[in-house]
Protein backbone atom coordinates (compact mmCIF):
# COMPACT_ATOMS: atom_id res chain seq x y z
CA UNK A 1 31.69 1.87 -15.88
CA UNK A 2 31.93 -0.49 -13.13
CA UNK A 3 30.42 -3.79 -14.34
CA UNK A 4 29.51 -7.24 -12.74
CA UNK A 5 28.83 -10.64 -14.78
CA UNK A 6 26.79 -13.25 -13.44
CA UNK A 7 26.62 -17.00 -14.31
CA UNK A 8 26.29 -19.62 -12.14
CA UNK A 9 29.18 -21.99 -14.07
CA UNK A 10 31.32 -21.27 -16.85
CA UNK A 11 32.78 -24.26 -19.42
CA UNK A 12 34.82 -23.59 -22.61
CA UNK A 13 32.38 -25.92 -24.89
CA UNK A 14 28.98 -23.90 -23.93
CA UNK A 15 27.34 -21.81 -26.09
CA UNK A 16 26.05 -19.19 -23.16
CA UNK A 17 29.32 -19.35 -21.41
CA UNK A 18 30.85 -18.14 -24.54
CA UNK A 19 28.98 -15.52 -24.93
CA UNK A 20 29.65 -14.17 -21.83
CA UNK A 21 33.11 -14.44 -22.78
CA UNK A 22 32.62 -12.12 -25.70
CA UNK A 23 30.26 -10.28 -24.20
CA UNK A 24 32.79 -9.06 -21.04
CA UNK A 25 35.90 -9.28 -23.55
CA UNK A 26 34.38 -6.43 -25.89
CA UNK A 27 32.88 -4.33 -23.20
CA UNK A 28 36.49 -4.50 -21.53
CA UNK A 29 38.09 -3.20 -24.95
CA UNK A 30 35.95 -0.65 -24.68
CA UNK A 31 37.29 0.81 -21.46
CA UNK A 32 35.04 -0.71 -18.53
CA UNK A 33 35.84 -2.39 -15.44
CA UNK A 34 34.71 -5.75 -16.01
CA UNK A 35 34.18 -8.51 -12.80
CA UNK A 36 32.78 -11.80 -13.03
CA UNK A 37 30.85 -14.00 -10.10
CA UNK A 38 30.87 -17.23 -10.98
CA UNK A 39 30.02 -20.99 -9.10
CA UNK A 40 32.74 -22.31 -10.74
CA UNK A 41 35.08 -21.99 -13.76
CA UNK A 42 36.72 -24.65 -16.15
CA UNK A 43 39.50 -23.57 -18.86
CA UNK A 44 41.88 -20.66 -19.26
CA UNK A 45 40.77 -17.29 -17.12
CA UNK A 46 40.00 -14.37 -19.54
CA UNK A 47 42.96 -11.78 -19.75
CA UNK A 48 42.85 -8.47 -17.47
CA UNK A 49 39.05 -9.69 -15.82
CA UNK A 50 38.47 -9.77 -12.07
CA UNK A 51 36.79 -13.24 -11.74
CA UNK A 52 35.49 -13.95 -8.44
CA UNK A 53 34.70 -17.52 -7.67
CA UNK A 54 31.99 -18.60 -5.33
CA UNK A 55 32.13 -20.75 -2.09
CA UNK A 56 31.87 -24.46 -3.26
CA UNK A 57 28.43 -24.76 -2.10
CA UNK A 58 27.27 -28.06 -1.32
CA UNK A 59 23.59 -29.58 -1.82
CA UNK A 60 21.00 -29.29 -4.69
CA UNK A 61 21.25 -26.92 -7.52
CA UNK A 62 18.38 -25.34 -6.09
CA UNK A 63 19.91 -24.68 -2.54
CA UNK A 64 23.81 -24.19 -4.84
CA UNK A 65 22.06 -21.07 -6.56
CA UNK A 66 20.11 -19.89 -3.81
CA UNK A 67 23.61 -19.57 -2.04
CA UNK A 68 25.33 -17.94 -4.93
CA UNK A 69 22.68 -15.40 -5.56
CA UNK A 70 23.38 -14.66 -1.80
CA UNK A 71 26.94 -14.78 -1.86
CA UNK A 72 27.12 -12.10 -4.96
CA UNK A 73 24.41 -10.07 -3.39
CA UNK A 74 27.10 -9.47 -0.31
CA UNK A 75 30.23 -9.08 -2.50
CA UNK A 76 28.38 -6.22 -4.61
CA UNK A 77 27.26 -4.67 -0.85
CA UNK A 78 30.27 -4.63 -0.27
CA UNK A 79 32.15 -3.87 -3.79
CA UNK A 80 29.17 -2.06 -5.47
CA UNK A 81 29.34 -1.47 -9.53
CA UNK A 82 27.17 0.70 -12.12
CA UNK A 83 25.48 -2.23 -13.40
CA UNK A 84 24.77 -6.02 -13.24
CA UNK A 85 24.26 -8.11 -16.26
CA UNK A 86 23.05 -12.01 -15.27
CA UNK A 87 23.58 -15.07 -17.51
CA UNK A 88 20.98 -16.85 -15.76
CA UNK A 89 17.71 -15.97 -14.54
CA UNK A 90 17.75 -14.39 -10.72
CA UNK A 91 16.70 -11.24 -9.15
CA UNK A 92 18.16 -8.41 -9.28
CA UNK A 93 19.51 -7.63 -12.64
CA UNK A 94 19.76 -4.74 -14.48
CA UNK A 95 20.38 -6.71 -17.46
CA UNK A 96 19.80 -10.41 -18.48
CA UNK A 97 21.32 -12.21 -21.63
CA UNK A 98 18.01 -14.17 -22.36
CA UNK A 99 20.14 -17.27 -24.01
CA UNK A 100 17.90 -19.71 -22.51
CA UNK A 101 14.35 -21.18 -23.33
CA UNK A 102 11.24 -20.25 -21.40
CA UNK A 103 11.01 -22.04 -18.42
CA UNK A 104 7.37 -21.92 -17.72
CA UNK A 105 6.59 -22.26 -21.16
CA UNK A 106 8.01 -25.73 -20.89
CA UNK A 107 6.99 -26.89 -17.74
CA UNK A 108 3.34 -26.25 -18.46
CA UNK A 109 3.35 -27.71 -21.99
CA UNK A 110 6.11 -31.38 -20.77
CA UNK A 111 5.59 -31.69 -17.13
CA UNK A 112 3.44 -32.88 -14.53
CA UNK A 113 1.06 -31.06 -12.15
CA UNK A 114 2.72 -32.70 -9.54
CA UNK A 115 5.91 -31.50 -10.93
CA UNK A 116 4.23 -28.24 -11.06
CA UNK A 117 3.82 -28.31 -7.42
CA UNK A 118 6.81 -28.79 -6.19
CA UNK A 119 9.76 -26.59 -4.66
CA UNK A 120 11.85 -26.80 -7.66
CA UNK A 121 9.28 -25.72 -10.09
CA UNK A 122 8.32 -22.89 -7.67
CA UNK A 123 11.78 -21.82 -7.33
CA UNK A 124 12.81 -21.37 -11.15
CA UNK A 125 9.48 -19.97 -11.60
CA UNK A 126 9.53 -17.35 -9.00
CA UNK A 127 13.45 -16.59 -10.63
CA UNK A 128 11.79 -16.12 -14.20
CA UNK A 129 9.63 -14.27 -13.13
CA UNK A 130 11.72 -11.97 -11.21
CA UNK A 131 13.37 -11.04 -14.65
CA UNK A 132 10.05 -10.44 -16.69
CA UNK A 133 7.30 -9.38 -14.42
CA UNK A 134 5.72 -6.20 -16.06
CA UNK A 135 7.06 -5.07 -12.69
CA UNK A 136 10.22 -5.94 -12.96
CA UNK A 137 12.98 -3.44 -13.92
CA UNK A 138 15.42 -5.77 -15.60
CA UNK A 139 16.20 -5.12 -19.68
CA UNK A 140 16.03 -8.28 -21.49
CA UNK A 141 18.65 -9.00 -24.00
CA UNK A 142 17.03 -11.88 -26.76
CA UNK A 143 18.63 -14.16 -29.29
CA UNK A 144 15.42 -15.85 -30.36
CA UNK A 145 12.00 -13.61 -31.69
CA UNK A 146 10.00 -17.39 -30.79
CA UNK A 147 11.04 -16.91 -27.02
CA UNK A 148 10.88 -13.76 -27.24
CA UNK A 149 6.78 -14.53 -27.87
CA UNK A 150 6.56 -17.50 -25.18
CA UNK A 151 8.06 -14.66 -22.20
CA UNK A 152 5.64 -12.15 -23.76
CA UNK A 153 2.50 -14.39 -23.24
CA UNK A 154 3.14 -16.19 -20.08
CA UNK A 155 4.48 -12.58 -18.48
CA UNK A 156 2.79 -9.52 -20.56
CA UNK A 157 6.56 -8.52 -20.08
CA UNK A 158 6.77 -4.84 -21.97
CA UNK A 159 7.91 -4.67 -25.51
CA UNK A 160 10.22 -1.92 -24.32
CA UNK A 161 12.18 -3.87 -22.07
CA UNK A 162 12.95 -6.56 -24.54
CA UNK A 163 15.77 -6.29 -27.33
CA UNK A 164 15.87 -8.88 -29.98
CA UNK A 165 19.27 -9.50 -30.95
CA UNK A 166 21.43 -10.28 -34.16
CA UNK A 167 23.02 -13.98 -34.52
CA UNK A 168 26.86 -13.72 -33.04
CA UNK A 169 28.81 -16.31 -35.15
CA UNK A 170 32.60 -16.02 -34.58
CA UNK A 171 34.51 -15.05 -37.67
CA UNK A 172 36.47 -18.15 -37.59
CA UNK A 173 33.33 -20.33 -38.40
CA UNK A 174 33.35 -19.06 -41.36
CA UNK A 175 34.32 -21.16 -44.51
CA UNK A 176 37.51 -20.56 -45.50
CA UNK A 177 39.59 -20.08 -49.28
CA UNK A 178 41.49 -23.37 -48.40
CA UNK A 179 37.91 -25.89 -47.16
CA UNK A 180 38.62 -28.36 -49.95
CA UNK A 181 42.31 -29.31 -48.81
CA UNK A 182 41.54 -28.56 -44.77
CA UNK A 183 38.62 -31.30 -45.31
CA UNK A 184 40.69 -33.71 -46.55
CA UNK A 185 43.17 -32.96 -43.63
CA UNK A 186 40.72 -33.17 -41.08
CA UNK A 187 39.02 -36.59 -42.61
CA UNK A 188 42.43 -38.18 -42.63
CA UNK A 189 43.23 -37.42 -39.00
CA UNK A 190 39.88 -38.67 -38.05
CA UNK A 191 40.55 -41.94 -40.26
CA UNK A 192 37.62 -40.93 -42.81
CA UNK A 193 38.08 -42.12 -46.23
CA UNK A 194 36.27 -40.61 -49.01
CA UNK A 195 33.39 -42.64 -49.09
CA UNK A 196 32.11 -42.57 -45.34
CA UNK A 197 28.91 -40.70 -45.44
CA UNK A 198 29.68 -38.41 -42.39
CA UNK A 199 27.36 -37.11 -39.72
CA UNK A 200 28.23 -33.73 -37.09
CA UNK A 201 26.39 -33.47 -33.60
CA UNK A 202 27.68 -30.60 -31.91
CA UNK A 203 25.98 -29.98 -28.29
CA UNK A 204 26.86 -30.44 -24.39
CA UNK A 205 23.32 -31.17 -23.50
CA UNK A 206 23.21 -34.62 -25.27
CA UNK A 207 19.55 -35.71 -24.78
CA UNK A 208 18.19 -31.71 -25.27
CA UNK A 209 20.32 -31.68 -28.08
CA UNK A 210 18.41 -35.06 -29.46
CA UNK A 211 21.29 -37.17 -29.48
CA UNK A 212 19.33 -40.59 -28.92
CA UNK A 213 17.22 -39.40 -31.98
CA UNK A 214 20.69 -38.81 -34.04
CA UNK A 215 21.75 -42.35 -32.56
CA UNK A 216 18.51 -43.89 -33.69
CA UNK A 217 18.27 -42.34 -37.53
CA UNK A 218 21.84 -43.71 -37.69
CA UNK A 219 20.32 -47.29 -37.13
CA UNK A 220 17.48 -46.85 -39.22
CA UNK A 221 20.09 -45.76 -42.08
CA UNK A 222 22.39 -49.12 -41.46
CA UNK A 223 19.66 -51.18 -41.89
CA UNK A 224 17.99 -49.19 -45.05
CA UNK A 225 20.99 -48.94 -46.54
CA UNK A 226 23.51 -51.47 -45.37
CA UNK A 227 26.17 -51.21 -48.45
CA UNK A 228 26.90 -47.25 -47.13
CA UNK A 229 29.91 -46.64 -44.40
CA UNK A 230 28.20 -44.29 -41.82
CA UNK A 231 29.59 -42.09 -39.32
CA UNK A 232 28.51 -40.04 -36.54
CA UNK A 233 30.99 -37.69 -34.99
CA UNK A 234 29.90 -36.47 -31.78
CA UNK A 235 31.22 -33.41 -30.09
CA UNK A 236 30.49 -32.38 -26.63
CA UNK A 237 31.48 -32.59 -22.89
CA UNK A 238 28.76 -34.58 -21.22
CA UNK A 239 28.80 -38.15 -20.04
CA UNK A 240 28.01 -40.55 -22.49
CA UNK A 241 27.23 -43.89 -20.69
CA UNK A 242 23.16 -43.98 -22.05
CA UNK A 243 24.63 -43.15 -25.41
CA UNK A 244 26.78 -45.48 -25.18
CA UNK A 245 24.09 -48.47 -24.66
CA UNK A 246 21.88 -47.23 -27.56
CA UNK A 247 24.38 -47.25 -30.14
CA UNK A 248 25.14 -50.78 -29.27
CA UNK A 249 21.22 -51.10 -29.27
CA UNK A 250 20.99 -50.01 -32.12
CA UNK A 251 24.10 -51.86 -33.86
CA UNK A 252 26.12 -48.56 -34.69
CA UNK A 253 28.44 -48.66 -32.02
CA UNK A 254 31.28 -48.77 -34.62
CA UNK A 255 29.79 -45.84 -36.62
CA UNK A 256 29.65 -43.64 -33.16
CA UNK A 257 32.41 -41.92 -32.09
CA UNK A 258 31.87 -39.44 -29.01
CA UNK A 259 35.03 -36.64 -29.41
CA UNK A 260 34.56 -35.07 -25.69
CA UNK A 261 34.65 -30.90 -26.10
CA UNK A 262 36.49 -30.11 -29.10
CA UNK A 263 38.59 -26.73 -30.03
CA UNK A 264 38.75 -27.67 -33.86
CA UNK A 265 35.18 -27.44 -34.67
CA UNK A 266 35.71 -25.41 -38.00
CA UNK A 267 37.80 -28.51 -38.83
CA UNK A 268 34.89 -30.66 -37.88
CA UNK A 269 32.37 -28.91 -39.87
CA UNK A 270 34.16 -28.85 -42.81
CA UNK A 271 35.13 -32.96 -42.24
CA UNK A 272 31.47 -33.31 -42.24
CA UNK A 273 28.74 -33.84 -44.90
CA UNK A 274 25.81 -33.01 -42.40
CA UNK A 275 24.84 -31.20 -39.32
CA UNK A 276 22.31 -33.40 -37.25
CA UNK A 277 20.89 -31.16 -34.95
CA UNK A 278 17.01 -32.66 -33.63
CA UNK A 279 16.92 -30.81 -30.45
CA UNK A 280 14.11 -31.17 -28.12
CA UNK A 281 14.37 -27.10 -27.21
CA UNK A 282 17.00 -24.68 -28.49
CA UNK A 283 16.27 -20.92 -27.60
CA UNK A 284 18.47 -19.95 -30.44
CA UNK A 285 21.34 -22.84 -31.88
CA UNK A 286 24.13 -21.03 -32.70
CA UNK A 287 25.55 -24.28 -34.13
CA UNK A 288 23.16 -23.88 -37.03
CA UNK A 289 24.57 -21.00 -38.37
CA UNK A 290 27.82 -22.30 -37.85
CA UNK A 291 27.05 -24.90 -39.60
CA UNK A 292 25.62 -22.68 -42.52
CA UNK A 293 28.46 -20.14 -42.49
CA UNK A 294 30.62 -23.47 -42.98
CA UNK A 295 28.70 -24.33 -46.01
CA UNK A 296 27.74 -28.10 -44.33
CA UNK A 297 24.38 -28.29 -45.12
CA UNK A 298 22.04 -29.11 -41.66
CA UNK A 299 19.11 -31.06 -40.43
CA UNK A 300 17.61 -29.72 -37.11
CA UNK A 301 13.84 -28.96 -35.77
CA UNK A 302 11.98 -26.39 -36.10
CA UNK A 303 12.49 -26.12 -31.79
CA UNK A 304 15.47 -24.23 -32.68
CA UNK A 305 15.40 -20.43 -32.45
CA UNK A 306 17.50 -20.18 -35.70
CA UNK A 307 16.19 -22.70 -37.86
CA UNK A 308 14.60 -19.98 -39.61
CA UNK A 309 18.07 -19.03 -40.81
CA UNK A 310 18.40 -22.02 -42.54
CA UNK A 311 14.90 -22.28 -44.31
CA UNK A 312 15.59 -18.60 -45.48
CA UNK A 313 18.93 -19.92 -46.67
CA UNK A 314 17.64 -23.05 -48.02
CA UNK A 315 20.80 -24.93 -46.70
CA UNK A 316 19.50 -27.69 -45.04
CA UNK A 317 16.12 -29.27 -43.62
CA UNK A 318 13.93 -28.07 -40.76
CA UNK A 319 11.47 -31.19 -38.82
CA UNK A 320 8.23 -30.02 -38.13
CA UNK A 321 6.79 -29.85 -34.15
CA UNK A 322 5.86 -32.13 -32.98
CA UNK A 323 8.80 -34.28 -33.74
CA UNK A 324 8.36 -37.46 -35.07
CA UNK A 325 11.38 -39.76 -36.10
CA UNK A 326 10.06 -41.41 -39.27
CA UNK A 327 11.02 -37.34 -40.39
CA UNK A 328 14.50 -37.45 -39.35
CA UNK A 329 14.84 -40.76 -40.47
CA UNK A 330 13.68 -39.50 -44.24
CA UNK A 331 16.11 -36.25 -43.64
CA UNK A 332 18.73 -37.95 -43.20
CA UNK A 333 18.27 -40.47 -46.32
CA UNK A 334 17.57 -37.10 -48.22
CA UNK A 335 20.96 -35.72 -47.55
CA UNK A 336 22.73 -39.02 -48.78
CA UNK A 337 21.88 -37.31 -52.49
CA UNK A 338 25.71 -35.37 -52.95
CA UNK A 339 23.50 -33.00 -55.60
CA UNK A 340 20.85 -31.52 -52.75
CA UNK A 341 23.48 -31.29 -50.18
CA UNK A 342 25.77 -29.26 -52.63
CA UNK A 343 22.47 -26.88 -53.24
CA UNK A 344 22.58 -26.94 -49.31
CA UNK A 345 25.79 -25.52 -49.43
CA UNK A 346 25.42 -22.85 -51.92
CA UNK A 347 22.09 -21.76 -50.06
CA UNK A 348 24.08 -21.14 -46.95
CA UNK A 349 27.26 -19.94 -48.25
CA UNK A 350 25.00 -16.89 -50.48
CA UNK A 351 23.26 -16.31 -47.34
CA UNK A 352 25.92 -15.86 -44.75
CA UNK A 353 26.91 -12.64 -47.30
CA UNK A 354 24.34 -10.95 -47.59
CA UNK A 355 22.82 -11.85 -43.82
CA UNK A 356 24.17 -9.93 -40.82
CA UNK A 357 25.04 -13.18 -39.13
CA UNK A 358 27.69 -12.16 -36.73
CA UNK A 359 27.56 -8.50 -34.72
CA UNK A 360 25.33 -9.98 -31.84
CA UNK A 361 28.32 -9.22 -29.24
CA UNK A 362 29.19 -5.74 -30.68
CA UNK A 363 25.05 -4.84 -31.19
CA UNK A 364 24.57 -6.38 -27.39
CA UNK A 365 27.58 -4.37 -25.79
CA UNK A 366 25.92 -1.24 -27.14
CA UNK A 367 22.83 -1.99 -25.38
CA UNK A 368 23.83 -2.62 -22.65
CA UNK A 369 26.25 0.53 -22.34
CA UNK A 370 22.95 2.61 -23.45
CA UNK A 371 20.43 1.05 -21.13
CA UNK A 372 22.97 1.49 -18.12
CA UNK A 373 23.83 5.06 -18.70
CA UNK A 374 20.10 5.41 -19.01
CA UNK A 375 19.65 4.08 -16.14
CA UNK A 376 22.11 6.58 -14.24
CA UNK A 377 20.76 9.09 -15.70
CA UNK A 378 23.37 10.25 -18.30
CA UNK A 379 20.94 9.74 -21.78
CA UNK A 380 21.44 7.17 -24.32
CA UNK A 381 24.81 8.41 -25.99
């Protein structure tokens, strides 16, 4: 088949953007045509795929995707395929990768009326719903059974348009024979000796992610405990300048060190003592199951698809909604104990065996062949 990905901007450090990496990568090994439309692409293009880049529109991200989703609707008049598979929400999909939170779900439970009134809101509203209107004919692909419940109340979408997903982590997360010398390694290039108690952020979107709440624990822990050497490592290609100010706010400037996007995360992770993930939304969090795959054991909110994963496991901690920080701070403090975050580790390590963890691409890629020769027409096979 003839097949055209959508996404409005593709970085190597996102989690989405990855997956649509995988995503066209497999279905191209398995003998389709495979084109990309994209607003713009950073990194290395992937091998044997058409990408098509968009116009560099100018103006709000509003008007920007209004244009693209214009743009690609005249390329595929003019260049049609057999099916059209969006990694963002706009009309006219056949499929959509559903890596992203509900977006009316959180505008009616953290914003305004008068937000709720405006162009903006109306435009990413009408978009969802364009994808999951019991009208709609677009097949939802989902990573998360919690969103999947938030799109199935605000839209009465139909159960048998939705698919609920397996986790996708990439084999190399996994923790490997040699993690006790590659640890040391990594610790020594990052100048960690043996006794710095060392934290992991991993995440582009640096205030979703909860980064200021990382930043703040960290304080709290200086001051609690001012004979330990602390260290936050934090990976991700965003600016940094708020950041920035609070660690000095806080007195942990020294103790922060912002990495930029990173290619050695496996390295990280096992570096690491502790995955401090307190995101303010996270339709999924593939990170966490990195992180438990690794064996590092993890601290993250219950906001995250996946923290299920890891209270199943029993490899790290999980805050309660609504957040408060007093929690992280006490999570944190928890994990200083070398005994608990060992049991972490075992949890996670005994659960990414016997879990299917890791055949999201491979399970999605069948879908999406099925629901497209469905939809021409030629059964399911």
């Amino acid at each position: 088949m003839r097949l055209a990905f959508l996404l409005f901007k593709y970085f190597p450090y996102g989690g989405l953007q990855r997956d649509c990496a995988r995503f066209v990568l497999e279905l191209q090994q398995r003998g389709h045509d495979c084109r990309i439309y994209c607003g713009s692409w950073q990194g290395e293009r992937l091998p044997g795929v058409d990408l098509q880049l968009a116009p560099a529109f100018t103006g709000s991200n509003v008007r920007r995707d209004e244009r693209f989703f214009k743009w690609v609707q005249a390329e595929l008049a003019a260049n049609p395929v057999d099916g059209v598979v969006g990694f963002n929400k706009m009309p006219g999909l056949d499929i959509y990768y559903a890596a992203d939170t509900c977006f009316l779900d959180r505008a009616l439970r953290e914003r305004s009326l008068w937000y709720r009134m405006g162009w903006r809101f109306r435009h990413f509203a009408a978009w969802e719903r364009a994808v999951f209107d019991p009208a709609a004919a677009t097949q939802i692909l989902l990573i998360s059974a919690s969103e999947q419940r938030k799109f199935e109340q605000h839209y009465r979408t139909p159960p048998a348009r939705m698919h609920l997903l397996p986790p996708g982590v990439a084999p190399d997360r996994r923790r490997p024979p040699d993690a006790v010398s590659r640890r040391a390694g990594a610790r020594h290039r990052l100048g960690l000796t043996y006794d710095v108690y060392t934290l992991l952020f991993v995440g582009s979107g640096l205030i979703t992610k909860g980064l200021d709440r990382a930043i703040r624990a960290l304080g709290k822990l200086r001051v609690a405990r001012p004979e330990l050497r602390l260290q936050l490592l934090v990976v991700g290609q965003a600016p940094i300048g708020r950041f920035g100010l609070l660690a000095r706010r806080e007195q942990v400037q020294n103790q922060v060190s912002f990495l930029g996007g990173r290619d050695d995360i496996p390295d990280l992770m096992l570096a690491a003592d502790v995955l401090v993930h307190p995101a303010r939304n996270e339709a999924a969090g593939i990170v966490l199951l990195e992180a438990l795959v690794a064996g590092l054991p993890v601290v993250a909110t219950a906001a995250c698809g996946y923290a299920h994963h890891i209270e199943a496991a029993g490899a790290g901690l999980i805050l309660a909604e609504p957040f408060r920080q007093e929690a992280l701070d006490a999570a944190l403090a928890q994990m200083l104990d070398s005994g608990f975050r060992d049991q972490c580790r075992e949890g996670g390590l005994a659960y990414a065996a016997r879990a299917d963890l890791y055949s999201l691409h491979s399970a999605g890629a069948d879908l999406i062949e099925q629901l497209l020769r469905r939809k021409q027409g030629r059964g399911d096979g």
